[in-house]
Protein backbone atom coordinates (compact mmCIF):
# COMPACT_ATOMS: atom_id res chain seq x y z
CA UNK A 1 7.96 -22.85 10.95
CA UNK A 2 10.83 -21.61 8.39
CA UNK A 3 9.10 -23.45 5.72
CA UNK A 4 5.67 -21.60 6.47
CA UNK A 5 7.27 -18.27 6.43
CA UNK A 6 9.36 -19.38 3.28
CA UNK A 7 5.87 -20.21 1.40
CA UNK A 8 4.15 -16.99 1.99
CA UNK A 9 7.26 -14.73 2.06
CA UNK A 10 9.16 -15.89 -1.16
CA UNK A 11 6.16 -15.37 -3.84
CA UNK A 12 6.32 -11.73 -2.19
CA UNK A 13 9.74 -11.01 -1.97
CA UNK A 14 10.78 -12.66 -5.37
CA UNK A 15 8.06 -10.07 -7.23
CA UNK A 16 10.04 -7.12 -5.54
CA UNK A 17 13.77 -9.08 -6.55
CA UNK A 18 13.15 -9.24 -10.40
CA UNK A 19 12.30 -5.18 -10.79
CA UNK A 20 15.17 -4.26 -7.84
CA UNK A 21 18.34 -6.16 -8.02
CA UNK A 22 20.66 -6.75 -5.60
CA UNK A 23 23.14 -4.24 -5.21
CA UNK A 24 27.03 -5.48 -4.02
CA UNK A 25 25.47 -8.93 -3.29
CA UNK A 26 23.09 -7.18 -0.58
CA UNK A 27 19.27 -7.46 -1.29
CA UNK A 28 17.12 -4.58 -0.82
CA UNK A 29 13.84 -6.53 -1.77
CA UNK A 30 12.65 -7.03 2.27
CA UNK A 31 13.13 -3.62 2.65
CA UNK A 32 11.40 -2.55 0.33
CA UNK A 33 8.48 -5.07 0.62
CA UNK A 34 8.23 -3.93 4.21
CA UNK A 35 8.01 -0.40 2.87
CA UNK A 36 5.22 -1.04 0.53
CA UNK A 37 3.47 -2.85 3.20
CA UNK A 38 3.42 0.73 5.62
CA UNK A 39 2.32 2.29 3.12
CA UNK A 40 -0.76 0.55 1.76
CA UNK A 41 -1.45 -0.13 5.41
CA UNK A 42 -1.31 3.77 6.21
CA UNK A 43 -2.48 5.35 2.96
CA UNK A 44 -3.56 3.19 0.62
CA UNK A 45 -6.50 0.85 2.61
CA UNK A 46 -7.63 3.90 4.83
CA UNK A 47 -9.08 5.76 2.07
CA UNK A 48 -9.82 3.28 0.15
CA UNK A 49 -12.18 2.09 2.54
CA UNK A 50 -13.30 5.90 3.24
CA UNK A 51 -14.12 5.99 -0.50
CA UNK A 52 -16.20 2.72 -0.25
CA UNK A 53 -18.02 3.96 3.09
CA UNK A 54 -18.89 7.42 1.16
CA UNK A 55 -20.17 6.08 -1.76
CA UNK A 56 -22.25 3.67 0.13
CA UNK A 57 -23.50 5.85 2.84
């Protein structure tokens, strides 16, 4: 099971770790990535797909 997560975590996390280093040996990079995630779950994909249903409809 910890080498599942590991797979589809690390690609993920390891994009985030090169632009945001660690600070005082502490990494911010899950943090972060679970910031990014809210937000394209609670901005980003609702109006994208409210753009897509208006200029289909």
């Amino acid at each position: 099971m910890g080498r599942l997560l590991g797979k589809l975590v690390d690609p993920y996390i390891g994009t985030i770790e090169r632009y945001v280093p660690a600070i005082g040996g502490i990494s911010f990079a899950p943090v972060i990535g679970v910031f990014v995630l809210y937000l394209a779950q609670n901005y980003v994909l609702p109006n994208f797909f409210l753009l897509i249903w208006r200029l289909l409809g």
